[in-house]
N, C-alpha and C. Protein backbone atom coordinates (compact mmCIF):
# COMPACT_ATOMS: atom_id res chain seq x y z
N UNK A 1 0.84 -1.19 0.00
CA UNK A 1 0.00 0.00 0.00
C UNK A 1 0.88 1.24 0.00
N UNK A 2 0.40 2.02 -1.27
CA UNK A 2 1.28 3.49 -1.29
C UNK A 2 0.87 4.37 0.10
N UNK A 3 1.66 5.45 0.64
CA UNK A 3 1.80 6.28 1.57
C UNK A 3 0.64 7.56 1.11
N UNK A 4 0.09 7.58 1.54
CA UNK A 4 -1.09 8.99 1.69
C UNK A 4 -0.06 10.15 1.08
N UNK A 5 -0.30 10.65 0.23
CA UNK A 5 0.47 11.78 -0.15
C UNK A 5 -0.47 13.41 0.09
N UNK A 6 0.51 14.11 1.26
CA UNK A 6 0.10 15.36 1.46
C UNK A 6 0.47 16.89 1.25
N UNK A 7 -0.36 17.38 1.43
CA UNK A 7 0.67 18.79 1.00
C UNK A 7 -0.12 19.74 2.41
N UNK A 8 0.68 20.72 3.12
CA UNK A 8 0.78 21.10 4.24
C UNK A 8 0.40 23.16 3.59
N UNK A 9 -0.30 23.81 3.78
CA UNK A 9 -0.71 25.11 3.34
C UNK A 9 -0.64 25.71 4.47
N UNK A 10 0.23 26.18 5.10
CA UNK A 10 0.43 27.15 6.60
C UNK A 10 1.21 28.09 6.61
N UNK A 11 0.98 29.32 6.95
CA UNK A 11 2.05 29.96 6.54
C UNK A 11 2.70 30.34 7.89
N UNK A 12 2.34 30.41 9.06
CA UNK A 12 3.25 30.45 10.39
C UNK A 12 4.11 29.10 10.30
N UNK A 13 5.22 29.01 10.00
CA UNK A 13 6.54 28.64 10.38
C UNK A 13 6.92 27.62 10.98
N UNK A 14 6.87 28.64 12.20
CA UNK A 14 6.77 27.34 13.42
C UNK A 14 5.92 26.37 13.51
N UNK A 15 4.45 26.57 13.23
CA UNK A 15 3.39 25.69 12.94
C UNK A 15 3.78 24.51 11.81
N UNK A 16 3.93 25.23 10.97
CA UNK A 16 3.96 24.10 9.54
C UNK A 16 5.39 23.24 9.69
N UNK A 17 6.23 23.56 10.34
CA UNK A 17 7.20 22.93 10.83
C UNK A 17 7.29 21.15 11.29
N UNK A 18 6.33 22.13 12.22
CA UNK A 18 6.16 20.87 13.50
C UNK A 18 4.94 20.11 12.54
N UNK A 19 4.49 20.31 12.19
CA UNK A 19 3.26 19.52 11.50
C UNK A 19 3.72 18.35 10.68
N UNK A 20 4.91 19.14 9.50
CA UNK A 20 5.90 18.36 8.63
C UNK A 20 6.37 17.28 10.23
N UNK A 21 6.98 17.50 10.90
CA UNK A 21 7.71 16.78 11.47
C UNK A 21 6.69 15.77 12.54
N UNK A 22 5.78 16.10 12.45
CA UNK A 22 4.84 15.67 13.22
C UNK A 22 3.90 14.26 12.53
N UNK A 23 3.99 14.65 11.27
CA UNK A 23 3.10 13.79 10.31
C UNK A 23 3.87 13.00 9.50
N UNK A 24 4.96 13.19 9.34
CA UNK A 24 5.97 12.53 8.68
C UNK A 24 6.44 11.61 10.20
N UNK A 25 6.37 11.35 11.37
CA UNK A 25 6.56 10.49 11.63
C UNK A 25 5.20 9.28 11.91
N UNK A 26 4.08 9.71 11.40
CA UNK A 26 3.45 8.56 11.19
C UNK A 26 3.09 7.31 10.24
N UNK A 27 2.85 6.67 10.45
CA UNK A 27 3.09 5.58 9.48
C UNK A 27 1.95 5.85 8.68
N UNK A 28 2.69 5.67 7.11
CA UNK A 28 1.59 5.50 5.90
C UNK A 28 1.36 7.27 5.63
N UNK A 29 1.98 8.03 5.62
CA UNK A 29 1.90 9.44 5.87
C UNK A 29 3.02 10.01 5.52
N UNK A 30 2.74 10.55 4.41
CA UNK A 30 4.33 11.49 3.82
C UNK A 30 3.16 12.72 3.24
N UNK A 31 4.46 14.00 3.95
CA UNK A 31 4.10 15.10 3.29
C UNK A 31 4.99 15.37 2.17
N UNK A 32 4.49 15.43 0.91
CA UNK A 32 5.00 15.88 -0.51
C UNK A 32 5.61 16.74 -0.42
N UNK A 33 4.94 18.12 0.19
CA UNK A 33 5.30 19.18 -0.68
C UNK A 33 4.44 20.14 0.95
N UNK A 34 4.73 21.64 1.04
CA UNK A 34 4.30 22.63 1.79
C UNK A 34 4.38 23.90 1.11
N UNK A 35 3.27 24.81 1.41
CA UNK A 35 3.16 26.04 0.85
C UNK A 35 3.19 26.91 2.10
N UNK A 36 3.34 28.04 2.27
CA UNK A 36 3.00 29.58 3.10
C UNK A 36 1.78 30.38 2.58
N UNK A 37 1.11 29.95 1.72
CA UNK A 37 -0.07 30.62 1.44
C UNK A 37 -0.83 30.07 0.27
N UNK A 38 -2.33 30.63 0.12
CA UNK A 38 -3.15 30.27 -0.97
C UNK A 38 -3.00 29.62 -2.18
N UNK A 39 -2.20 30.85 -2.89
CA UNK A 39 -1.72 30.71 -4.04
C UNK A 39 -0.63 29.55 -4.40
N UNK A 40 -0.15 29.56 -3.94
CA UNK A 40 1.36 28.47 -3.68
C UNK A 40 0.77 27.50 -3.55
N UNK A 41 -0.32 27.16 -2.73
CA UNK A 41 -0.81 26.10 -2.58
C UNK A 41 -1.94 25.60 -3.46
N UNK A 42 -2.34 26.06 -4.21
CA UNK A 42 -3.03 25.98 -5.40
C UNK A 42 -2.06 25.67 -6.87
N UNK A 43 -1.10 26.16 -6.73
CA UNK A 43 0.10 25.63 -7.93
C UNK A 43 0.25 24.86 -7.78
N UNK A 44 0.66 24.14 -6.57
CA UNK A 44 1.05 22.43 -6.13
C UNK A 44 -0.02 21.36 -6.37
N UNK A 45 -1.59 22.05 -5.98
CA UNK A 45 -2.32 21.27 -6.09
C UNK A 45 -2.82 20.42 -7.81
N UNK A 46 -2.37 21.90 -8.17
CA UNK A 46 -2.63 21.46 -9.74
C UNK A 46 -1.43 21.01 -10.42
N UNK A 47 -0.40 20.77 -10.07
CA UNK A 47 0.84 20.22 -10.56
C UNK A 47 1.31 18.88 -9.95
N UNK A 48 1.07 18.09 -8.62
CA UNK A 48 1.88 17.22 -8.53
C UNK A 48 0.34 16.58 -8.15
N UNK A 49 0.23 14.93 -7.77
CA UNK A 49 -0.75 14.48 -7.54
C UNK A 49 -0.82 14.62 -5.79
N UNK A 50 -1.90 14.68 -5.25
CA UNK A 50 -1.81 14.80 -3.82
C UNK A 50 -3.26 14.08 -3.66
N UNK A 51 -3.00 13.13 -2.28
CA UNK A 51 -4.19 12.34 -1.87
C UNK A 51 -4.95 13.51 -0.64
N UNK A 52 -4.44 14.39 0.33
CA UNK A 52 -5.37 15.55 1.28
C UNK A 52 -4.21 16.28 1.23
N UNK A 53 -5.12 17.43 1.49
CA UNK A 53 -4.42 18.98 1.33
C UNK A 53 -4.52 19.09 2.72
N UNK A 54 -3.81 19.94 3.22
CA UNK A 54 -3.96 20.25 4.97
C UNK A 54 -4.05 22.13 5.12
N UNK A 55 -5.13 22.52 5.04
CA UNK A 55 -4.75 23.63 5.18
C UNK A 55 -5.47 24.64 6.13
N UNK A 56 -4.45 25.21 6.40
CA UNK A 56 -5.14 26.32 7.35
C UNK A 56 -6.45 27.26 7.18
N UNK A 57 -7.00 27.27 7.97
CA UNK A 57 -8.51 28.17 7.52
C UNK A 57 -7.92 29.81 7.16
N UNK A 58 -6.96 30.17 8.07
CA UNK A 58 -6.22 31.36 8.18
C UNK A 58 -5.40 31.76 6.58
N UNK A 59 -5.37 31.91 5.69
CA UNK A 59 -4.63 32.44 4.55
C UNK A 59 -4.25 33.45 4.51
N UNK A 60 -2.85 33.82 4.68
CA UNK A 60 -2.45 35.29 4.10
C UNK A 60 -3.11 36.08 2.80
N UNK A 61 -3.23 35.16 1.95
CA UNK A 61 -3.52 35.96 0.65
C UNK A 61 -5.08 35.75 0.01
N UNK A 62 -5.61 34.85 0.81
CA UNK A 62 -7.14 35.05 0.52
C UNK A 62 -7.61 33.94 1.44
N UNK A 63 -8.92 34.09 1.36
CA UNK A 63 -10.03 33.65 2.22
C UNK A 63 -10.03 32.34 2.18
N UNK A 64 -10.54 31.54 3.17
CA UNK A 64 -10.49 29.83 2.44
C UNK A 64 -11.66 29.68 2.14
N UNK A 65 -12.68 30.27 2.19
CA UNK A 65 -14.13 30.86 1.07
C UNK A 65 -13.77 30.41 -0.41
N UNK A 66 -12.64 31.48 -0.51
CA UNK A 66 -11.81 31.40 -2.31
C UNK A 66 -11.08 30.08 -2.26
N UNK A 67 -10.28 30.36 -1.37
CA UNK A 67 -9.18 28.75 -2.07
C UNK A 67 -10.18 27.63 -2.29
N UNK A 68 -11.16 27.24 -1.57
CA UNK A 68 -11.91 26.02 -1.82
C UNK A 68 -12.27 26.00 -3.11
N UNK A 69 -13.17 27.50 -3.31
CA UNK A 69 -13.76 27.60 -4.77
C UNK A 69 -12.46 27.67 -5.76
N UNK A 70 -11.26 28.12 -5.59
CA UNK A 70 -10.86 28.11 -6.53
C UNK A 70 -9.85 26.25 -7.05
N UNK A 71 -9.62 26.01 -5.82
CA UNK A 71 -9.22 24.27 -6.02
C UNK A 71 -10.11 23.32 -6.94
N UNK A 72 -11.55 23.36 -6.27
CA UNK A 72 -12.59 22.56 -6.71
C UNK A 72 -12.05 23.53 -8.46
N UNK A 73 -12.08 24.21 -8.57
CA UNK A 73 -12.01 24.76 -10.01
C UNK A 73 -11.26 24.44 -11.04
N UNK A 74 -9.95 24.29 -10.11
CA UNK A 74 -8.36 24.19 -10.64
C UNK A 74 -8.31 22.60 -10.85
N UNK A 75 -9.52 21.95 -10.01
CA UNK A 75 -9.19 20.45 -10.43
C UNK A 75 -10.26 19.42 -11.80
N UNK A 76 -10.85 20.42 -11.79
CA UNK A 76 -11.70 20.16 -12.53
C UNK A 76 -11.09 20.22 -13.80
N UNK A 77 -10.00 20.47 -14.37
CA UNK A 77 -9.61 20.98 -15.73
C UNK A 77 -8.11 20.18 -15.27
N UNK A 78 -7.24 20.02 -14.35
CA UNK A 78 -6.05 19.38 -13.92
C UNK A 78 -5.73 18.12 -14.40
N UNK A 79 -4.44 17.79 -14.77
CA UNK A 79 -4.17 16.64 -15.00
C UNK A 79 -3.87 15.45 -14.15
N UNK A 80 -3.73 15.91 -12.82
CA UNK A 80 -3.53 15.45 -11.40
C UNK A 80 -5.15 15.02 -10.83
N UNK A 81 -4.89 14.22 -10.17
CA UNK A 81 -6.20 13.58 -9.58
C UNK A 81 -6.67 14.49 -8.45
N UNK A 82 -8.14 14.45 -8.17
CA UNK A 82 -8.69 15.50 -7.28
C UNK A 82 -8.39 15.55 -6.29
N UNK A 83 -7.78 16.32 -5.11
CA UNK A 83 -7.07 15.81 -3.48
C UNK A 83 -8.47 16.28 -2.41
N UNK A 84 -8.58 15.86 -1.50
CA UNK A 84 -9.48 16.23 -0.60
C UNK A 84 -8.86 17.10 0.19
N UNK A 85 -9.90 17.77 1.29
CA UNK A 85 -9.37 18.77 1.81
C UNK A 85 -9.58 18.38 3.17
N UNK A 86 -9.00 19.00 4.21
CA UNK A 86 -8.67 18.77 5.55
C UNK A 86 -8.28 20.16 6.19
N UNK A 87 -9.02 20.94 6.74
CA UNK A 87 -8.87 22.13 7.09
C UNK A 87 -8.50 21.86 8.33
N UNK A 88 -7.79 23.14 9.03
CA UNK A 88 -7.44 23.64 10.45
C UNK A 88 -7.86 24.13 10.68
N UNK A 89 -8.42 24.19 12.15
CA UNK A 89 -9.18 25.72 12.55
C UNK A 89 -8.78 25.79 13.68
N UNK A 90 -8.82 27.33 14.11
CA UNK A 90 -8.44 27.45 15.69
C UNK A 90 -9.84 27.37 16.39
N UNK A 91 -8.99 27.14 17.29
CA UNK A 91 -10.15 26.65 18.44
C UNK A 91 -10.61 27.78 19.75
N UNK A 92 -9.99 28.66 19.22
CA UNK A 92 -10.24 29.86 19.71
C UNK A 92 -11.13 30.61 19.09
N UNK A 93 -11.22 30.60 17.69
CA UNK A 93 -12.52 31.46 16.40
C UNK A 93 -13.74 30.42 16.35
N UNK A 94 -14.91 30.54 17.04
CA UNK A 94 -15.94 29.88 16.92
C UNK A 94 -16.58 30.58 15.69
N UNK A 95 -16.79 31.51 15.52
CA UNK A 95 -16.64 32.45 14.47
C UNK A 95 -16.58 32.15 12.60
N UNK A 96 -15.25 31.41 12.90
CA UNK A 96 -14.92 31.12 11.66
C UNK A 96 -14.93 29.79 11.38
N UNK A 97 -15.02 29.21 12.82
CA UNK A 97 -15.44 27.42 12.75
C UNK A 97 -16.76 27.59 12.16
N UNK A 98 -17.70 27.94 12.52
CA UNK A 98 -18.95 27.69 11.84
C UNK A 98 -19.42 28.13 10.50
N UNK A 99 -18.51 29.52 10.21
CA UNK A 99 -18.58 29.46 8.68
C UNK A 99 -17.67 28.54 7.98
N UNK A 100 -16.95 27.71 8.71
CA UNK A 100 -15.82 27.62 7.21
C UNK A 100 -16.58 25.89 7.16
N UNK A 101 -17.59 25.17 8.65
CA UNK A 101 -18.53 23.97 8.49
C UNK A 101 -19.43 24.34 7.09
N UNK A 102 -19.66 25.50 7.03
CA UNK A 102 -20.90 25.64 6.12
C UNK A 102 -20.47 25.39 4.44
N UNK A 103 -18.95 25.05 4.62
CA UNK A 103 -18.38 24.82 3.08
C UNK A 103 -18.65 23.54 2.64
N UNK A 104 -18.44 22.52 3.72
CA UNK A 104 -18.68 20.79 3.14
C UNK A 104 -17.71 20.28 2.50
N UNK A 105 -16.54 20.52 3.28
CA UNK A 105 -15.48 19.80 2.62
C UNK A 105 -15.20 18.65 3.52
N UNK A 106 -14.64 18.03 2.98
CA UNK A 106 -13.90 16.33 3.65
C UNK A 106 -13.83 16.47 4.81
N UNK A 107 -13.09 17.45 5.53
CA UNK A 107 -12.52 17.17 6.88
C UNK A 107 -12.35 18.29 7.74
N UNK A 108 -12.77 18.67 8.89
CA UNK A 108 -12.40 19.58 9.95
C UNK A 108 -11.45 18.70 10.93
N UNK A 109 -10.07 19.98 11.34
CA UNK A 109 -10.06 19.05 12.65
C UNK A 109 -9.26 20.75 13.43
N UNK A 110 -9.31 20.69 14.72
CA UNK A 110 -8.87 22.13 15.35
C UNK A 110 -7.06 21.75 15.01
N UNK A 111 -6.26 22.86 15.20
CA UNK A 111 -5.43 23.04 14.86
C UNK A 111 -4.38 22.37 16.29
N UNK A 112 -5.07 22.73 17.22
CA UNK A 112 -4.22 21.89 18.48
C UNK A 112 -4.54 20.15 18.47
N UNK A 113 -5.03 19.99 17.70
CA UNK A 113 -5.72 18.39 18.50
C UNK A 113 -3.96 17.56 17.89
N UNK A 114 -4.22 16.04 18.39
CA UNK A 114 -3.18 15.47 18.61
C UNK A 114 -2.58 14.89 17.02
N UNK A 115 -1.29 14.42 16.99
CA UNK A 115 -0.87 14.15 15.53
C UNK A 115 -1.22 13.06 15.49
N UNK A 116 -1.69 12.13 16.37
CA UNK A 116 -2.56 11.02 15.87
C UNK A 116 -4.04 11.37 15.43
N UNK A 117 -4.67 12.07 16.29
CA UNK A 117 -6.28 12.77 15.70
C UNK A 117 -5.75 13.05 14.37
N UNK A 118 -5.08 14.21 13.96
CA UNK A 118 -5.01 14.03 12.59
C UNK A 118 -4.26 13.38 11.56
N UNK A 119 -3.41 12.18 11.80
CA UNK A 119 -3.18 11.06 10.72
C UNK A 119 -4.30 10.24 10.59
N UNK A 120 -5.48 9.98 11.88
CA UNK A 120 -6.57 9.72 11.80
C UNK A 120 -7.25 10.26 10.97
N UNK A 121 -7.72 11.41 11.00
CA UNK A 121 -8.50 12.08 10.44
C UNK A 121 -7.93 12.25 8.47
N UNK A 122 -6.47 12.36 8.43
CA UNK A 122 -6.19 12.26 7.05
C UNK A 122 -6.44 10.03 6.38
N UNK A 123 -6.42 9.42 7.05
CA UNK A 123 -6.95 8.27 6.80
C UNK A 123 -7.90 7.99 6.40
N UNK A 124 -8.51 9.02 7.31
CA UNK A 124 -10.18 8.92 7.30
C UNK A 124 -10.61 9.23 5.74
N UNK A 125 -10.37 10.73 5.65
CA UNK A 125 -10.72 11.13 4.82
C UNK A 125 -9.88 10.71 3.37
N UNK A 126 -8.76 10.16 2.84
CA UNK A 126 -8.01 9.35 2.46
C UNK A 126 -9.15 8.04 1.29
N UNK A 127 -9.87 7.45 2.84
CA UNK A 127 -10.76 6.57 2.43
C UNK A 127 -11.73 6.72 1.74
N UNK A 128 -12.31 8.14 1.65
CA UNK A 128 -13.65 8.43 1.34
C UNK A 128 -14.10 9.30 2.33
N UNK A 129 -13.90 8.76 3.48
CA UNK A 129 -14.64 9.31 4.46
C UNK A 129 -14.95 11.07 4.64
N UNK A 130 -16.05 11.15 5.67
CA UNK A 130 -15.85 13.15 5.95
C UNK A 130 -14.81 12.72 7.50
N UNK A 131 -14.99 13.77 8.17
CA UNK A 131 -13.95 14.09 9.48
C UNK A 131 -14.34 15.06 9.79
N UNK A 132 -14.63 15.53 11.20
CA UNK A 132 -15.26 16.42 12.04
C UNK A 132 -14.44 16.22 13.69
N UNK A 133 -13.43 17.17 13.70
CA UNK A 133 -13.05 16.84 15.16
C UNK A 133 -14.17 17.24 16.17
N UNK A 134 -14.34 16.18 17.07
CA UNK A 134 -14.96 16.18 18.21
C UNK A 134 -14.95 17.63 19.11
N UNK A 135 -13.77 18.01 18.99
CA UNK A 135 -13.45 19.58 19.77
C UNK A 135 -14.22 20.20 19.56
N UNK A 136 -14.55 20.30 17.67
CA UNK A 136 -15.55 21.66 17.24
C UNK A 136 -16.85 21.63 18.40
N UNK A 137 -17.23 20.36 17.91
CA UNK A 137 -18.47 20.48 18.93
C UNK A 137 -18.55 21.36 20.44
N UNK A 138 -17.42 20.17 20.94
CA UNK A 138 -17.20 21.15 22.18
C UNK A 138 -17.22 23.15 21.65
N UNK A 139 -16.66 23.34 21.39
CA UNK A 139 -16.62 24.76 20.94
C UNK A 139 -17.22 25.56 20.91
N UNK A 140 -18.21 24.85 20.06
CA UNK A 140 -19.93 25.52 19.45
C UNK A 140 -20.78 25.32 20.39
N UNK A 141 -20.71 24.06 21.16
CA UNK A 141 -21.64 24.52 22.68
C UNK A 141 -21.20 25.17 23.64
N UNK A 142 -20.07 25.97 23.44
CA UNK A 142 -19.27 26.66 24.64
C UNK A 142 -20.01 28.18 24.10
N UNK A 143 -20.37 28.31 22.63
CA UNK A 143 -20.45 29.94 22.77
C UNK A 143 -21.87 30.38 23.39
């Protein structure tokens, strides 16, 4: 069985760092490739093949409103196979957790949860599956 191929969209540093190093030591889990923002991460998507995208809800250079719409766009016409998506969210923005649920993509998971929750959660979704970290919930009944 081939390794889940990912690509990592974060543009804090330190974050995307530890993530690479975090996810690359789980089994069946290689990150391809990493971007610092939207755009960058939309070139990759349409150029190399990728099984989940990991990306931050947070974008320097545009909304993840746009990047979704513009991926679903960019893959539709791509020679690379379609990648699913797997967003981050802080767990501090209830705010933007509940708009960015209202998109319907593959996978939520908060940005602190554990690097097993999300090699889980990229498995998950990997398979077919959706993914919804348990946290959000907590979250949304906290406001």
């Amino acid at each position: 069985m081939n390794d889940i191929q990912t690509i990592l969209v974060e543009s804090e540093e330190k974050t995307r760092i530890a993530l690479r190093v975090a996810l690359r030591s789980q089994p069946g889990i290689e990150v391809a490739s990493e971007a610092t923002n939207g755009t960058t991460g939309l070139v990759l998507l349409e150029s190399i093949d990728v099984d989940v995208a990991i990306v931050d809800a947070h974008l320097p250079d545009m909304s993840i409103r746009e990047f979704i719409q513009q991926m679903h766009d960019l893959q539709i016409e791509a020679t690379v196979k379609p990648s699913r998506l797997l967003i981050l969210l802080d767990p501090n923005e209830p705010a933007i957790i509940v708009q960015t649920l209202a998109m319907h993509v593959e996978g939520y998971c908060l940005k602190n949860a554990s690097v097993e929750q999300m090699a889980a959660a990229i498995r998950q979704i990997d398979a077919g599956n959706s993914y919804i970290d348990l946290g959000i919930a907590k979250h949304l009944l906290s406001v």
